[in-house]
N, C-alpha and C. Protein backbone atom coordinates (compact mmCIF):
# COMPACT_ATOMS: atom_id res chain seq x y z
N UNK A 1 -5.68 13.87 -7.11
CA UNK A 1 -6.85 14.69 -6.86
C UNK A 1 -6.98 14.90 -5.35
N UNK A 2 -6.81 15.87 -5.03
CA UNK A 2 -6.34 16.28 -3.40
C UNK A 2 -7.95 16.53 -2.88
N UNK A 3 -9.13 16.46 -3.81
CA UNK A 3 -10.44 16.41 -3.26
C UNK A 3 -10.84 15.26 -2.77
N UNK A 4 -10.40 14.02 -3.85
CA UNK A 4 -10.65 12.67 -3.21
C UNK A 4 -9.46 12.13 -2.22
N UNK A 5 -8.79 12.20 -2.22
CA UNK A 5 -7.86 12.18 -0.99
C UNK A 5 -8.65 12.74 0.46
N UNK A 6 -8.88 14.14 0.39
CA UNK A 6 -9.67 14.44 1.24
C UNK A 6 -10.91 13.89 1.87
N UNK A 7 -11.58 13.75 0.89
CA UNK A 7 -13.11 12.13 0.91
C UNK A 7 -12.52 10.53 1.58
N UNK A 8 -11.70 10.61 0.82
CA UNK A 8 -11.19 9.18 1.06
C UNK A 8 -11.08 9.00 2.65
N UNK A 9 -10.49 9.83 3.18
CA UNK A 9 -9.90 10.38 4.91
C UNK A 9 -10.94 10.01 5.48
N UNK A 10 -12.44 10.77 5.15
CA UNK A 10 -13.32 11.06 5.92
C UNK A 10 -14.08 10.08 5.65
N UNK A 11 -14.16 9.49 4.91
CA UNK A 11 -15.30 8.18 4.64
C UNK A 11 -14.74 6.91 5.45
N UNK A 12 -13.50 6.95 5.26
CA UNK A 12 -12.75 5.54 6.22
C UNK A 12 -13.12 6.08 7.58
N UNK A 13 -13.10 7.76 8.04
CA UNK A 13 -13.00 8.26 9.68
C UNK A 13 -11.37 7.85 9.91
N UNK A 14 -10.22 7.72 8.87
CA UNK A 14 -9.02 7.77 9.13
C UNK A 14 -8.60 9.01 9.53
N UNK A 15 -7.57 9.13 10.35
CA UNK A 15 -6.69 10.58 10.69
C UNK A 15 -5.91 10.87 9.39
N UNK A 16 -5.80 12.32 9.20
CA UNK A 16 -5.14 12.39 7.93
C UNK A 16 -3.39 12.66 8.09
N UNK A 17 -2.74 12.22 9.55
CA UNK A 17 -1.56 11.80 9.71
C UNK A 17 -1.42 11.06 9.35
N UNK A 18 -2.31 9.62 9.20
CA UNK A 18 -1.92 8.62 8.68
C UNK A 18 -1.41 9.09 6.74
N UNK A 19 -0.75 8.03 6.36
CA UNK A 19 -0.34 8.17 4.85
C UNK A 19 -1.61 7.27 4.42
N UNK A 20 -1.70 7.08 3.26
CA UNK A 20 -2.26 6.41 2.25
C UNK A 20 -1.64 5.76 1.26
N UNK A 21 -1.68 4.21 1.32
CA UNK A 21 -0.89 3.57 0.69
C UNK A 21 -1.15 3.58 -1.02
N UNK A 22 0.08 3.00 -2.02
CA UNK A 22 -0.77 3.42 -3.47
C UNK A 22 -0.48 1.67 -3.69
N UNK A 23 -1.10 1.56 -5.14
CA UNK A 23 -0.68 -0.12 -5.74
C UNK A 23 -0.45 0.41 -6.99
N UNK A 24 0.34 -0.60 -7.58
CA UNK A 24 0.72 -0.12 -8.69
C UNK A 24 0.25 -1.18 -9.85
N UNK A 25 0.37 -0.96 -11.09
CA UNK A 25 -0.48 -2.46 -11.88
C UNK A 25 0.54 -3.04 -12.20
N UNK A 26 1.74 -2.21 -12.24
CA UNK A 26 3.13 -3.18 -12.99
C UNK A 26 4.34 -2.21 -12.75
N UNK A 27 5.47 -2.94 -12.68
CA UNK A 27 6.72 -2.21 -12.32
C UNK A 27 6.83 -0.89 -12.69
N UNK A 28 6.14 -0.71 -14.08
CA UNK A 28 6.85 0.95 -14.70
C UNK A 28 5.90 1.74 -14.54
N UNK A 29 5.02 1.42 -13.40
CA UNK A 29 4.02 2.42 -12.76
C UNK A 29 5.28 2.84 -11.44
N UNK A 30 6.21 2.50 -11.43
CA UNK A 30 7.41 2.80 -10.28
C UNK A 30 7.60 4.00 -10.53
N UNK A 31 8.04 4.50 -11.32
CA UNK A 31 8.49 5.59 -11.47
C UNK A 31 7.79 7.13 -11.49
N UNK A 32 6.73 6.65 -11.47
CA UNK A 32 5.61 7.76 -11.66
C UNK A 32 5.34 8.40 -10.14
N UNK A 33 5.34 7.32 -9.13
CA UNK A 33 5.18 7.72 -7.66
C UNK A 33 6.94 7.66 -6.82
N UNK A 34 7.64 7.59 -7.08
CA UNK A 34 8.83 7.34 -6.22
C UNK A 34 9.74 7.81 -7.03
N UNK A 35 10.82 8.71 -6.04
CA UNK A 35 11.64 9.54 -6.82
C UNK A 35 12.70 8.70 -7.02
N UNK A 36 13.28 7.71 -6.51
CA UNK A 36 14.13 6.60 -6.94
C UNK A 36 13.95 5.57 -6.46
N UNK A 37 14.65 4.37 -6.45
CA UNK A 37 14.34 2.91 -6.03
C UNK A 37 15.60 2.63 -5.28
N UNK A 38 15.95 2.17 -4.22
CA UNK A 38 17.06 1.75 -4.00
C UNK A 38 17.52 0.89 -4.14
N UNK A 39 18.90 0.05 -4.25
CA UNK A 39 19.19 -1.24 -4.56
C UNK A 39 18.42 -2.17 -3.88
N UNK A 40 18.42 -1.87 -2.56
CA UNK A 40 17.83 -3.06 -1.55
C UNK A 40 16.26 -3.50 -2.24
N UNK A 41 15.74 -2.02 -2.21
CA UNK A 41 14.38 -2.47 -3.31
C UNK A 41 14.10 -3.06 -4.04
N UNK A 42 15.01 -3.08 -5.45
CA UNK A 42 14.88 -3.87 -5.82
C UNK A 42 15.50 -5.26 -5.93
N UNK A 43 16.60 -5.26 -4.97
CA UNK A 43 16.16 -7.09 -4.52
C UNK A 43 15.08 -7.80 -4.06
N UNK A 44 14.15 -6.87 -3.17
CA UNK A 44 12.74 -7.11 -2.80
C UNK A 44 11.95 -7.37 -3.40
N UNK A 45 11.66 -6.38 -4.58
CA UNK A 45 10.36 -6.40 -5.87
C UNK A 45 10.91 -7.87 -6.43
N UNK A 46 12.22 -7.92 -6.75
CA UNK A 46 12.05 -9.08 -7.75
C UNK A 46 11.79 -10.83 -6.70
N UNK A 47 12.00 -10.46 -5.32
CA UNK A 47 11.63 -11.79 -4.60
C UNK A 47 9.90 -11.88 -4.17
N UNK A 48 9.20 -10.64 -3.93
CA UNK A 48 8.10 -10.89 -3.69
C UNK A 48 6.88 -9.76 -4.13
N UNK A 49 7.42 -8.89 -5.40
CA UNK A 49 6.28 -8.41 -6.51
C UNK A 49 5.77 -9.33 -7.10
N UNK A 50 4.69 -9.68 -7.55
CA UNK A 50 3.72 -8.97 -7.22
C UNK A 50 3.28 -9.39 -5.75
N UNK A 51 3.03 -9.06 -4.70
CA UNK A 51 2.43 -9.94 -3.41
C UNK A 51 2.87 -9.22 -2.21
N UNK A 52 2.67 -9.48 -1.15
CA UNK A 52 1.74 -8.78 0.15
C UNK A 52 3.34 -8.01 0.84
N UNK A 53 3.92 -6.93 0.17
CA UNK A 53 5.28 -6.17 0.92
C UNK A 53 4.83 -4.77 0.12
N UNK A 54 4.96 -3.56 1.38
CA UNK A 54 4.57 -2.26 0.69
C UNK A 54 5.89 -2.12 1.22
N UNK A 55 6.84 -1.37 0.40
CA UNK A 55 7.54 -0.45 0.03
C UNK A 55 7.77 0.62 0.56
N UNK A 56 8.15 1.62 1.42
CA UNK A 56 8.48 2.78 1.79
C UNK A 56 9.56 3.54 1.30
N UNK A 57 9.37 4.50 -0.13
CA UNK A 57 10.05 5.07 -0.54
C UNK A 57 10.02 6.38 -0.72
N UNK A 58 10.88 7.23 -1.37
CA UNK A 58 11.27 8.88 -1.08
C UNK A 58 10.24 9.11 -2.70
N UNK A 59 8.73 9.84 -2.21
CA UNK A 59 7.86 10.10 -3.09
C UNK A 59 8.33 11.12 -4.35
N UNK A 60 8.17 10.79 -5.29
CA UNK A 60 8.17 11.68 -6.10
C UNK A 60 7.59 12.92 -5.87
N UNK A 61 8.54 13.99 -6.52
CA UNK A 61 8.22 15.29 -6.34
C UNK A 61 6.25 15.56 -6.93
N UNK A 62 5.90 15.25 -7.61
CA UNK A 62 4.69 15.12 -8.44
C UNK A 62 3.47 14.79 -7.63
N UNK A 63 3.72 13.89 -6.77
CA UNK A 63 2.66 13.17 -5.77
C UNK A 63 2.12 14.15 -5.07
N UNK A 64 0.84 14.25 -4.48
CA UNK A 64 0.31 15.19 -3.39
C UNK A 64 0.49 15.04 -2.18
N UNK A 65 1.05 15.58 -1.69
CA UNK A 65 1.71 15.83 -0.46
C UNK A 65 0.27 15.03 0.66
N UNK A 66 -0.80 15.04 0.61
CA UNK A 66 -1.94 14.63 1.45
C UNK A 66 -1.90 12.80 1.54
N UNK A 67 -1.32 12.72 0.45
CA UNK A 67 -1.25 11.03 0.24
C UNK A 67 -0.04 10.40 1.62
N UNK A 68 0.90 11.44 1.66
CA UNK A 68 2.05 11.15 3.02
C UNK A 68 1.70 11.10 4.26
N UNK A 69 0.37 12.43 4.16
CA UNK A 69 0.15 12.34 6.08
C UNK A 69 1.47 12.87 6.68
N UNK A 70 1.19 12.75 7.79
CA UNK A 70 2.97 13.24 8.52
C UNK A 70 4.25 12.70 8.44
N UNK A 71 4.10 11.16 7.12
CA UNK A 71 5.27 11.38 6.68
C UNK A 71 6.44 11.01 5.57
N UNK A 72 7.20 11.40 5.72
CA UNK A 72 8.26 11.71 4.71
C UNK A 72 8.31 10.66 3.09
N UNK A 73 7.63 9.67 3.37
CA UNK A 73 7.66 8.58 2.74
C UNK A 73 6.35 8.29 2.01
N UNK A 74 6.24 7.36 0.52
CA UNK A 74 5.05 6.99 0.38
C UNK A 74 5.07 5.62 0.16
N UNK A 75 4.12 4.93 1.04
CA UNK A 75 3.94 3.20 0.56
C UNK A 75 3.42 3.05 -0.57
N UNK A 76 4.24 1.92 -1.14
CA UNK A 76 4.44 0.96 -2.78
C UNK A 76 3.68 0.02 -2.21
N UNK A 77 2.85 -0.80 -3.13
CA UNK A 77 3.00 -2.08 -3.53
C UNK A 77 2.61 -2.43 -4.58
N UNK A 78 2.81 -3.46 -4.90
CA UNK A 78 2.34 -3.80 -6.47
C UNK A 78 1.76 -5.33 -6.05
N UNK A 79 0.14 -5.66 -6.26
CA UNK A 79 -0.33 -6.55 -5.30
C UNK A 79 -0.33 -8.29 -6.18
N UNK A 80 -0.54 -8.94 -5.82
CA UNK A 80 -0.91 -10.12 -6.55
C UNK A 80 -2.26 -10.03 -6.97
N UNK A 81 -3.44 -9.16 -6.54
CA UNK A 81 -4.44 -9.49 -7.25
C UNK A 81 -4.83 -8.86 -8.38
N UNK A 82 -5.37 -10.00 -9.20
CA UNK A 82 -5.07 -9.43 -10.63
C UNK A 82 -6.30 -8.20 -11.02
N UNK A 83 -7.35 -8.21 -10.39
CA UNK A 83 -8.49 -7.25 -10.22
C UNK A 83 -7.27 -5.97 -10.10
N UNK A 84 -6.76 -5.84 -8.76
CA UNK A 84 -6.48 -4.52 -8.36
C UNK A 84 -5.07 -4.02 -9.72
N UNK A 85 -4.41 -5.28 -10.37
CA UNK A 85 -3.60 -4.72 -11.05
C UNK A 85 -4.38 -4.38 -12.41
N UNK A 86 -5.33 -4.74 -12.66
CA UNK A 86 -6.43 -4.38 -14.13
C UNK A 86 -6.68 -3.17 -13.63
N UNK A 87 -6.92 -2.86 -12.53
CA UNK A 87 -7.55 -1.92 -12.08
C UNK A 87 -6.93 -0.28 -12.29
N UNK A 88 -5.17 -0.56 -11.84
CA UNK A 88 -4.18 0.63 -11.68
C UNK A 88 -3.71 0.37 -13.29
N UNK A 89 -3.61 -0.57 -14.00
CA UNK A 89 -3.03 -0.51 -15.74
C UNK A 89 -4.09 0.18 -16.49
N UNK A 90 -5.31 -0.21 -16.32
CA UNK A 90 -6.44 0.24 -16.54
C UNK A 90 -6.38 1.95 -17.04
N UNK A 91 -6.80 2.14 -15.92
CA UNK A 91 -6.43 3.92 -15.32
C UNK A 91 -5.23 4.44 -15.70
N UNK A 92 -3.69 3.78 -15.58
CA UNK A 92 -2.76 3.87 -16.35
C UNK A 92 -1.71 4.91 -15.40
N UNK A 93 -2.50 4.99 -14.10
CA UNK A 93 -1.51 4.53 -12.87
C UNK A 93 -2.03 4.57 -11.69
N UNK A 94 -1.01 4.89 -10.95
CA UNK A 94 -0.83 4.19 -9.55
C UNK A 94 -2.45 4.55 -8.58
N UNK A 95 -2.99 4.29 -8.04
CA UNK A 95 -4.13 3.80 -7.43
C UNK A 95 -4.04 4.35 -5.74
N UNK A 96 -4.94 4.95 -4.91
CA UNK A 96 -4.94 4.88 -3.29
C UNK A 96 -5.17 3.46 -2.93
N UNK A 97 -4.55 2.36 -2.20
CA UNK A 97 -4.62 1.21 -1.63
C UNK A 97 -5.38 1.16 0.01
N UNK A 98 -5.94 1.71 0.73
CA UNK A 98 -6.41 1.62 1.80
C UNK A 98 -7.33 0.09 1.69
N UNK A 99 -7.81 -0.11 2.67
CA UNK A 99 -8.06 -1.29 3.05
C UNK A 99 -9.73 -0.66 2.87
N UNK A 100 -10.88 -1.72 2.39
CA UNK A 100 -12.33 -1.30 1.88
C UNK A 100 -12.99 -1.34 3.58
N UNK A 101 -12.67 -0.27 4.62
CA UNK A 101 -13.17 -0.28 5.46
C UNK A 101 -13.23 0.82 6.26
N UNK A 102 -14.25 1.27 7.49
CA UNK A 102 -13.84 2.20 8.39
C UNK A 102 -12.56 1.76 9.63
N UNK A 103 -11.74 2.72 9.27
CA UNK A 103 -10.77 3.30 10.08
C UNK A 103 -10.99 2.19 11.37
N UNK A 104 -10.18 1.43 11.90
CA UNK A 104 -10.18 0.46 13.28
C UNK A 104 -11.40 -0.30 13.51
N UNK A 105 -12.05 -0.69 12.37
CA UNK A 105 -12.83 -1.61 12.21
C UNK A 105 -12.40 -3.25 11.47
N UNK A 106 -13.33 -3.80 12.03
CA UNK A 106 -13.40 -5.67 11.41
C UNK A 106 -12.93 -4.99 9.52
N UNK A 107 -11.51 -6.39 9.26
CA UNK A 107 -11.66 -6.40 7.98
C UNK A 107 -12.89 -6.53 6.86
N UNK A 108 -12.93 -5.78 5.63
CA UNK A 108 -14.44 -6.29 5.05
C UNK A 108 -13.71 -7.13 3.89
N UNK A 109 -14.30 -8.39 3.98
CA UNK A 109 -13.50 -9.67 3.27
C UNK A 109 -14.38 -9.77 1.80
N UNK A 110 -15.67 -9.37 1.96
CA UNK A 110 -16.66 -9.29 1.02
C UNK A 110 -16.98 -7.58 0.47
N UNK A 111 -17.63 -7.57 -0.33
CA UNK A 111 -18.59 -6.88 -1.29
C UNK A 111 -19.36 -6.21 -0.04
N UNK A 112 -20.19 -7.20 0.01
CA UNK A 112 -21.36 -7.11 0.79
C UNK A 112 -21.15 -6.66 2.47
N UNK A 113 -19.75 -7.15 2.99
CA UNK A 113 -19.17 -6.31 4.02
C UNK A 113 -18.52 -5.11 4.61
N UNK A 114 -18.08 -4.82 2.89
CA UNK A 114 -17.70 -3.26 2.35
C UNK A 114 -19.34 -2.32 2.50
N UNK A 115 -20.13 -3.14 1.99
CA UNK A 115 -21.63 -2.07 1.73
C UNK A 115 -21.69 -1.50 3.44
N UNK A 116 -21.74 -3.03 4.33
CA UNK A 116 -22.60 -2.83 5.42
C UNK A 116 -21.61 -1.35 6.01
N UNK A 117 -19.99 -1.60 6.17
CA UNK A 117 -19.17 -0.48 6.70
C UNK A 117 -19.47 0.62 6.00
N UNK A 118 -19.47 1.20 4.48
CA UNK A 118 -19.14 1.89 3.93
C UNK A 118 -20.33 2.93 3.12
N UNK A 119 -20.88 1.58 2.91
CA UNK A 119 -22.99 1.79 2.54
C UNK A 119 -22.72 3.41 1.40
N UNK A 120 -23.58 4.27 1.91
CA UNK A 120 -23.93 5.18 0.60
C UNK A 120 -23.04 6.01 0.46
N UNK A 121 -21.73 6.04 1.54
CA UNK A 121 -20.33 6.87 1.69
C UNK A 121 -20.10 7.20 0.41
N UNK A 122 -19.38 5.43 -0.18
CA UNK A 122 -19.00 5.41 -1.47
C UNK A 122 -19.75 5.27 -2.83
N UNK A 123 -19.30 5.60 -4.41
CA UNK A 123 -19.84 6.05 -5.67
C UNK A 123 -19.85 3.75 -6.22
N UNK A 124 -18.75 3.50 -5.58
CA UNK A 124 -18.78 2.54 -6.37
C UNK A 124 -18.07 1.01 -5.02
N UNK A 125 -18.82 -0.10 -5.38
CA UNK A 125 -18.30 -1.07 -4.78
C UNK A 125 -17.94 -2.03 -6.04
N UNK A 126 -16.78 -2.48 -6.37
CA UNK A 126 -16.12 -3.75 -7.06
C UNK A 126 -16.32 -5.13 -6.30
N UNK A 127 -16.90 -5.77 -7.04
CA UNK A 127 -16.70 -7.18 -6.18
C UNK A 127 -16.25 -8.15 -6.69
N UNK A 128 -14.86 -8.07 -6.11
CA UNK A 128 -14.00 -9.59 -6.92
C UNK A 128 -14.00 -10.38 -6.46
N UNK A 129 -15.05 -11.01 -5.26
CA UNK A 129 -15.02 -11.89 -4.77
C UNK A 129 -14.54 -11.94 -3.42
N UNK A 130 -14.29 -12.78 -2.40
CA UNK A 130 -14.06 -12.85 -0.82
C UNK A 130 -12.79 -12.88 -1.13
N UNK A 131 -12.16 -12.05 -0.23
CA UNK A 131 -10.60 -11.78 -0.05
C UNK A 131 -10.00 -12.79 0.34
N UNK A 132 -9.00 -13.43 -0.02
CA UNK A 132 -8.23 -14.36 0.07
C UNK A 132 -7.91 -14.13 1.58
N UNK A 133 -7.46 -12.80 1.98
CA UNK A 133 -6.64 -12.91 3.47
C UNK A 133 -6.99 -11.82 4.07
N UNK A 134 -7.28 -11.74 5.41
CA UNK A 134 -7.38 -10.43 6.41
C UNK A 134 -5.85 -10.13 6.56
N UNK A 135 -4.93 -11.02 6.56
CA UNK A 135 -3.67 -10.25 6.96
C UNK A 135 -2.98 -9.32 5.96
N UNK A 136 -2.41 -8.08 6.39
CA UNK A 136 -1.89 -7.27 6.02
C UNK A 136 -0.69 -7.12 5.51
N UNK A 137 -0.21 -6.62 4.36
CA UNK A 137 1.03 -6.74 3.68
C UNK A 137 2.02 -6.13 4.57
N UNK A 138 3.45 -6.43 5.03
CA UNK A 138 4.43 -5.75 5.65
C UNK A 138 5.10 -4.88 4.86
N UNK A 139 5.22 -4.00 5.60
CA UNK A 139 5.40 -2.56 5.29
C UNK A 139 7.16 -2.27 6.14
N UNK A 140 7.73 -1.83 4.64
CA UNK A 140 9.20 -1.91 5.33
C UNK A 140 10.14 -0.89 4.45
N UNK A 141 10.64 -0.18 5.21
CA UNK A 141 11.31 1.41 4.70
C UNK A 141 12.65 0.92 4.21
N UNK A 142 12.63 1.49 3.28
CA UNK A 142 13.60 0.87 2.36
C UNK A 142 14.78 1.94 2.43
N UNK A 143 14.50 3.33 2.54
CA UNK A 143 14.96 4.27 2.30
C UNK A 143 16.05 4.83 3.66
N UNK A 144 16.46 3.53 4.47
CA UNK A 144 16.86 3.52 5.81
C UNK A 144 17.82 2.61 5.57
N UNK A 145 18.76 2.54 6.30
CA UNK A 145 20.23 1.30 6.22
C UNK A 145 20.26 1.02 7.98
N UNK A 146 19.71 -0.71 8.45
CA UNK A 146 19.30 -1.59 7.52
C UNK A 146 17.88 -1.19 7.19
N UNK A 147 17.33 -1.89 6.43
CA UNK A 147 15.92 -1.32 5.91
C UNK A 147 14.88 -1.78 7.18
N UNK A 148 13.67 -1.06 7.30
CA UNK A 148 13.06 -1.08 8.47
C UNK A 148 12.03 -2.00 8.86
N UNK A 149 11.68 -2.84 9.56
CA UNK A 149 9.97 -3.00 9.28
C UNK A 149 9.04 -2.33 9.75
N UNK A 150 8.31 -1.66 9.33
CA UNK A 150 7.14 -0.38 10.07
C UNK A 150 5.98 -0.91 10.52
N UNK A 151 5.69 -2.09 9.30
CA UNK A 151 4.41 -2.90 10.27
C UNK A 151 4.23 -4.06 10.04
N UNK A 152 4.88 -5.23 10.79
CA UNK A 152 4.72 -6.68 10.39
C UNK A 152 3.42 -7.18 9.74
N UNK A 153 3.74 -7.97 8.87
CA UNK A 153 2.54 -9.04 7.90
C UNK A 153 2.66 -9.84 7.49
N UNK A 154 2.30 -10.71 6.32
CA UNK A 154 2.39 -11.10 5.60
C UNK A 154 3.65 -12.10 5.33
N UNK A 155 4.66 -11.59 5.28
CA UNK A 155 6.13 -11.51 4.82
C UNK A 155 6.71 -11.35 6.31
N UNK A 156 7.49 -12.58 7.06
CA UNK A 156 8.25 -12.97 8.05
C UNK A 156 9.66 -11.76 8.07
N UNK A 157 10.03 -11.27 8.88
CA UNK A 157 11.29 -10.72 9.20
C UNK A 157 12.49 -11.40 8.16
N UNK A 158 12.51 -12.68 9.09
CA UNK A 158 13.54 -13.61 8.72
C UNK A 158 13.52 -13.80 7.14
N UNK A 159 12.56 -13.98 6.07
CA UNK A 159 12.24 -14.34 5.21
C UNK A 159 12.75 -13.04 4.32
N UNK A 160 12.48 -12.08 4.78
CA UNK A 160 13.02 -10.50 4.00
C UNK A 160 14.47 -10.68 4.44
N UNK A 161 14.95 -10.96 5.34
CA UNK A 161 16.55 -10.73 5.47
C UNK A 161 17.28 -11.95 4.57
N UNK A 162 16.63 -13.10 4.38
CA UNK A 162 17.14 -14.15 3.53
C UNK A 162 17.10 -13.16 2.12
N UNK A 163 16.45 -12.69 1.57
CA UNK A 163 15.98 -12.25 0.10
C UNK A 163 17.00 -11.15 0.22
N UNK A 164 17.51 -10.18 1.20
CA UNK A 164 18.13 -9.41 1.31
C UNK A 164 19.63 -9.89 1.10
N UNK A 165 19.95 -10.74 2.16
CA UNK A 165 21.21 -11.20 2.44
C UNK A 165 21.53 -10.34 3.67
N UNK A 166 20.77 -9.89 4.33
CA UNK A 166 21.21 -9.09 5.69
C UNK A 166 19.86 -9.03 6.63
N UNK A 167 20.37 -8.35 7.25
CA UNK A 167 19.53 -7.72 8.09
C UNK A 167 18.75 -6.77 8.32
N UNK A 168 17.23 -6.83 9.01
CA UNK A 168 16.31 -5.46 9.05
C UNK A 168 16.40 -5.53 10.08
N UNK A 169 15.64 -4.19 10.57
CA UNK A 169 15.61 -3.45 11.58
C UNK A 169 14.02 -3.85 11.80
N UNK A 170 13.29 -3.48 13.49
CA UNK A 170 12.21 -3.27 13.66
C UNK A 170 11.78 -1.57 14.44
N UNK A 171 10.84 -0.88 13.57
CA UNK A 171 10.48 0.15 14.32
C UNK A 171 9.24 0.63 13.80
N UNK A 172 8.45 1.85 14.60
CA UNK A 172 7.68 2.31 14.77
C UNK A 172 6.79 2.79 13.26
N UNK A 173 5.36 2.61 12.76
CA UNK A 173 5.07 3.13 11.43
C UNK A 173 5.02 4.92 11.54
């Protein structure tokens, strides 16, 4: 829905260069957003799906082009929390993942910290409780040889190249 995409932009005060990440509730929500998987990928999914690594893959033709921003790629993940995966099986697919906050602001770890940022912006606040972690899932382009990291998190360099058996790269999101 390229209307809420549009909302979504303006309620965070995000730039709409930026992309918009999706979550998925379970593997065979894969296919619905990403036009293929690469091998390296899935050595990844099966070392650390469900949990904190987005994916950078070649979007399916189907996806709305507004979800990319300026670029070429759309971030995966498929998360450990079981809320957000009820959430995308639920619905019966893939989900916008942005973070419950304005654009270069304090993480909102709570409900009630989402209201104070976000207040009458949004239709609906979920509260599953205080977020386990402010840190951010690493974000790493898969669709590149060696595969990239775009934005450290979560998930150590070293720790992805063990699961790999090689080596990544570091560069720019």
């Amino acid at each position: 829905d390229v209307g809420a995409i549009a909302r979504l932009y303006r309620v965070k005060g995000r730039l709409d260069a930026k992309a918009l990440p999706l979550i998925i509730g379970d593997v065979g929500q894969l296919a619905e957003v990403a036009a293929a998987v690469p091998p390296q990928a899935e050595k990844l999914m099966a070392a650390f799906w469900p949990g904190p690594l987005t994916l950078l893959l070649e979007p399916h033709e189907a996806l709305p082009a507004e979800l990319r921003g300026e670029s070429p790629r759309i971030g995966v993940r498929w998360p450990a929390a079981r809320l957000c995966q009820q959430l995308a099986c639920g619905l019966g697919h893939a989900i916008t993942a942005t973070s419950a906050n304005c654009s270069g602001a304090p993480a909102a770890l709570t409900a009630a910290a989402v209201a104070d940022q976000l207040g009458v912006s949004v239709d609906l606040i979920l509260d599953g409780g205080r977020a386990e972690s402010s840190e951010v899932s690493t974000v790493l382009d898969v669709v590149v040889e060696p595969p990239c990291i775009r934005r450290p998190g979560k998930i150590p360099a070293q720790v992805i190249e063990a699961a790999l058996g090689g080596p990544v790269s570091m560069g720019p999101m």
